[in-house]
Protein backbone atom coordinates (compact mmCIF):
# COMPACT_ATOMS: atom_id res chain seq x y z
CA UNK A 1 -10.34 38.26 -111.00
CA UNK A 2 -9.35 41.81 -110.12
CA UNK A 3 -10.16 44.38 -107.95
CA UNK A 4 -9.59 48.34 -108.04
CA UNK A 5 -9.16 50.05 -105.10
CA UNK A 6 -8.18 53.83 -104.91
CA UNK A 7 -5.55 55.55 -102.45
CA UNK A 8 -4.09 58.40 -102.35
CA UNK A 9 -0.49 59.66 -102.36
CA UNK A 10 1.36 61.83 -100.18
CA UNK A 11 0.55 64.87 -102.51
CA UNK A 12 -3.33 63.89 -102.13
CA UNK A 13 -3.75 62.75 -105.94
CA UNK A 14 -5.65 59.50 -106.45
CA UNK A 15 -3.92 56.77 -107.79
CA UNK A 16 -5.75 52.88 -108.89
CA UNK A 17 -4.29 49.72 -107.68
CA UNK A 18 -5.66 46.23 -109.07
CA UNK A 19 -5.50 43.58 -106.67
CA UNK A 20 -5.22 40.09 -108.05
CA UNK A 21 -8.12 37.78 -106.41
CA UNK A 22 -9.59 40.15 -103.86
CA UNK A 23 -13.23 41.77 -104.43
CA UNK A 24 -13.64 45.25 -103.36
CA UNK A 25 -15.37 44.35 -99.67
CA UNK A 26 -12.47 42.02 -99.25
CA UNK A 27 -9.90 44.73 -100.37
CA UNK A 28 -11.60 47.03 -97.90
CA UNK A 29 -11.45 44.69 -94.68
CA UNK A 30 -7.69 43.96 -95.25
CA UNK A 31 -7.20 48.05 -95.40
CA UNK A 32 -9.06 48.12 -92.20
CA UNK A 33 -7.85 45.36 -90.37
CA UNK A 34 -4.35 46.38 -90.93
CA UNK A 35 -5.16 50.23 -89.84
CA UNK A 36 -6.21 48.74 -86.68
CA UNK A 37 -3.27 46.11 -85.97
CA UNK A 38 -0.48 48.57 -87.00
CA UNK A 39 -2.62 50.98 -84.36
CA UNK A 40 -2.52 48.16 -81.83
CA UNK A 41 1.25 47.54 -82.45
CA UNK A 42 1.97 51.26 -82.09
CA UNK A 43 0.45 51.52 -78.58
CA UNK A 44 2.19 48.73 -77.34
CA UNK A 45 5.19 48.91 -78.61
CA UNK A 46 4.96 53.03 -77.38
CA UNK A 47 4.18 51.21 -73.98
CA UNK A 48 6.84 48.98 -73.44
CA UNK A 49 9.29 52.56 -75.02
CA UNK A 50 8.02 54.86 -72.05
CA UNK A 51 9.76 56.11 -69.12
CA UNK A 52 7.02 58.04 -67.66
CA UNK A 53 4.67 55.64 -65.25
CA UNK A 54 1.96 56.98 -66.05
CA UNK A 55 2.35 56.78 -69.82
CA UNK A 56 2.79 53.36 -69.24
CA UNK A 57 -0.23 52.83 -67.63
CA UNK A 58 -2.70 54.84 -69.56
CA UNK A 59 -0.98 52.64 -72.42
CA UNK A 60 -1.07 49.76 -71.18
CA UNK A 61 -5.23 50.55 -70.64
CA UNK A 62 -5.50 51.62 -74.24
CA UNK A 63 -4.35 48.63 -75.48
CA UNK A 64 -6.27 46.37 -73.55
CA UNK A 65 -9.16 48.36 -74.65
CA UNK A 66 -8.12 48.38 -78.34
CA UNK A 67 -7.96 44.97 -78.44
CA UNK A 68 -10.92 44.12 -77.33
CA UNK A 69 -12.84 46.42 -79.35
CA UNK A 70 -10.70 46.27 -82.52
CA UNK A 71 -11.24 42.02 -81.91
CA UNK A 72 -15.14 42.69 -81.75
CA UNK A 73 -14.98 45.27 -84.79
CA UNK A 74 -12.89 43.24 -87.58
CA UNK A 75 -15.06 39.65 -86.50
CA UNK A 76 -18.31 41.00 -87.28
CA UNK A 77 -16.85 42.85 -90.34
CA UNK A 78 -15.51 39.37 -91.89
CA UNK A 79 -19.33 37.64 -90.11
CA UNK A 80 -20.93 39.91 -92.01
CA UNK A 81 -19.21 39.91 -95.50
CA UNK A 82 -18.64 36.41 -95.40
CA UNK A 83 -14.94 36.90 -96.11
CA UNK A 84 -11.85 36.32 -94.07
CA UNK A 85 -8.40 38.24 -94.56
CA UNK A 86 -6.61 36.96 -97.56
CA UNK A 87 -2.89 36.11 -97.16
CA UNK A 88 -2.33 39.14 -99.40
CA UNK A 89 -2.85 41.24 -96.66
CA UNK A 90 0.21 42.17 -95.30
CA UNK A 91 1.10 44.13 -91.62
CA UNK A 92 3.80 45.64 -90.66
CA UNK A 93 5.71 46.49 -87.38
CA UNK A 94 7.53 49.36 -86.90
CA UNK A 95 8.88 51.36 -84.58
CA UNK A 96 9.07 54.47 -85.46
CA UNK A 97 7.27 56.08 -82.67
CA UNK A 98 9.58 56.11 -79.93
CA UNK A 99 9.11 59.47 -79.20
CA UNK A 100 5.55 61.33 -77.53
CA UNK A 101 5.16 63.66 -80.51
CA UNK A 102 5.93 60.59 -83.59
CA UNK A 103 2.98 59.01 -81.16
CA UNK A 104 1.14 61.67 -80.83
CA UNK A 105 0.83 62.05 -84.56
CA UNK A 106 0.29 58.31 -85.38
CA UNK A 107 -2.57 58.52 -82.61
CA UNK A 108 -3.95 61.69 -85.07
CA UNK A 109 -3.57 59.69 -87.71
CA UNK A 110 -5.80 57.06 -86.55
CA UNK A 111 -8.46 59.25 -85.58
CA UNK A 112 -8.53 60.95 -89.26
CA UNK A 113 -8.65 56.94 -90.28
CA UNK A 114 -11.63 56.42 -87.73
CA UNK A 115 -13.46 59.59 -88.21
CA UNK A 116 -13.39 59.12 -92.14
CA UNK A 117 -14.60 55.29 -91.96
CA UNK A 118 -18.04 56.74 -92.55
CA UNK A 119 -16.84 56.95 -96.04
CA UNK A 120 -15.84 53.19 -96.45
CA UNK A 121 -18.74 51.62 -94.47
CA UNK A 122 -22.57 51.58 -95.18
CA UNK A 123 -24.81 53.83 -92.93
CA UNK A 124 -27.75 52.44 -92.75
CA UNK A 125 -26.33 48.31 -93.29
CA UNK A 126 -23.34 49.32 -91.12
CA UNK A 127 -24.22 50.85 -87.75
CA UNK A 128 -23.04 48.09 -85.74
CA UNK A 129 -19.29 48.34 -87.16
CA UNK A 130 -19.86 52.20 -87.12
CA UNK A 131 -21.38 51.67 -82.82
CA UNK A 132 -17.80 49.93 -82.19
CA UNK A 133 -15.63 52.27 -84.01
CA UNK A 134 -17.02 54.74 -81.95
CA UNK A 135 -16.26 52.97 -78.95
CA UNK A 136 -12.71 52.51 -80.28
CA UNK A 137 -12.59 56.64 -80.48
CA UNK A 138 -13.84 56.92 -77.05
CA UNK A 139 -11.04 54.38 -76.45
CA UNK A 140 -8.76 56.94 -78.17
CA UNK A 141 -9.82 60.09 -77.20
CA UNK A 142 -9.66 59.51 -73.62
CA UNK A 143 -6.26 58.52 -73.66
CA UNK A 144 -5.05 61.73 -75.48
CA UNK A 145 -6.78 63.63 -72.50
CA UNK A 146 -5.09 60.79 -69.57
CA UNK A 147 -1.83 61.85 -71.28
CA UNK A 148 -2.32 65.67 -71.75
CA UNK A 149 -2.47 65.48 -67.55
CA UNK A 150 1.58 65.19 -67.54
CA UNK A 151 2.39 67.87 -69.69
């Protein structure tokens, strides 16, 4: 059994992959899920990198609320497909983000991922996965401002 999933390239063109032994919800929550634990990794390991305390802390509270939302998101995904990650899925960790602006941009990144989920999830079958994405934004977007205070 195969699966097609689409990505794009750096130069924006669309390219098809074929999964072996994944169906297309089950390609899509291994994208997701390993979005948001590369995300998680970032923050921490950005966190442990700082030298300015409050960096640190404002950190340090973004990834204890990451977790918990990013926990709640991906276990009702998989309850509600029925599916659970495949060993296929691989995540990575690297840091690469030692400096603010590397983490600053990762941090845009993820927001483009977020903000763009409506295009992967259902709207009207979805709005409980949508609800806690949200949450993960707010999450997000308050930290940019906690961290704009030290510039």
């Amino acid at each position: 059994m195969y699966s097609t999933i689409m990505t794009k390239n750096k130069n924006s063109r669309t390219t098809r992959k074929r999964i072996l032994g994944m169906d297309s919800r089950t390609t899509t929550g291994c994208k997701i899920v390993k979005t948001l634990l590369e995300l998680l990794n970032h923050v921490k390991l950005y966190h442990w990198n700082t030298h300015v305390y409050s960096v640190h802390k404002s950190t340090d509270e973004l990834y204890k609320n990451l977790d918990e939302n990013i926990d709640k998101f991906v276990e009702v995904f998989l309850g509600k497909n029925k599916i659970r990650i495949p060993t296929e899925c691989t995540i990575t960790i690297q840091n690469n983000n030692s400096n603010q602006v590397k983490f600053e941009k990762k941090i845009k990144e993820f927001i483009h991922f977020l903000t763009n989920m409506e295009h992967i999830l259902d709207s009207k079958t979805d709005t409980d996965l949508l609800s806690i994405r949200d949450e993960i934004l707010v999450n997000v977007n308050q930290f940019e401002y906690l961290i704009s205070l030290d510039k």
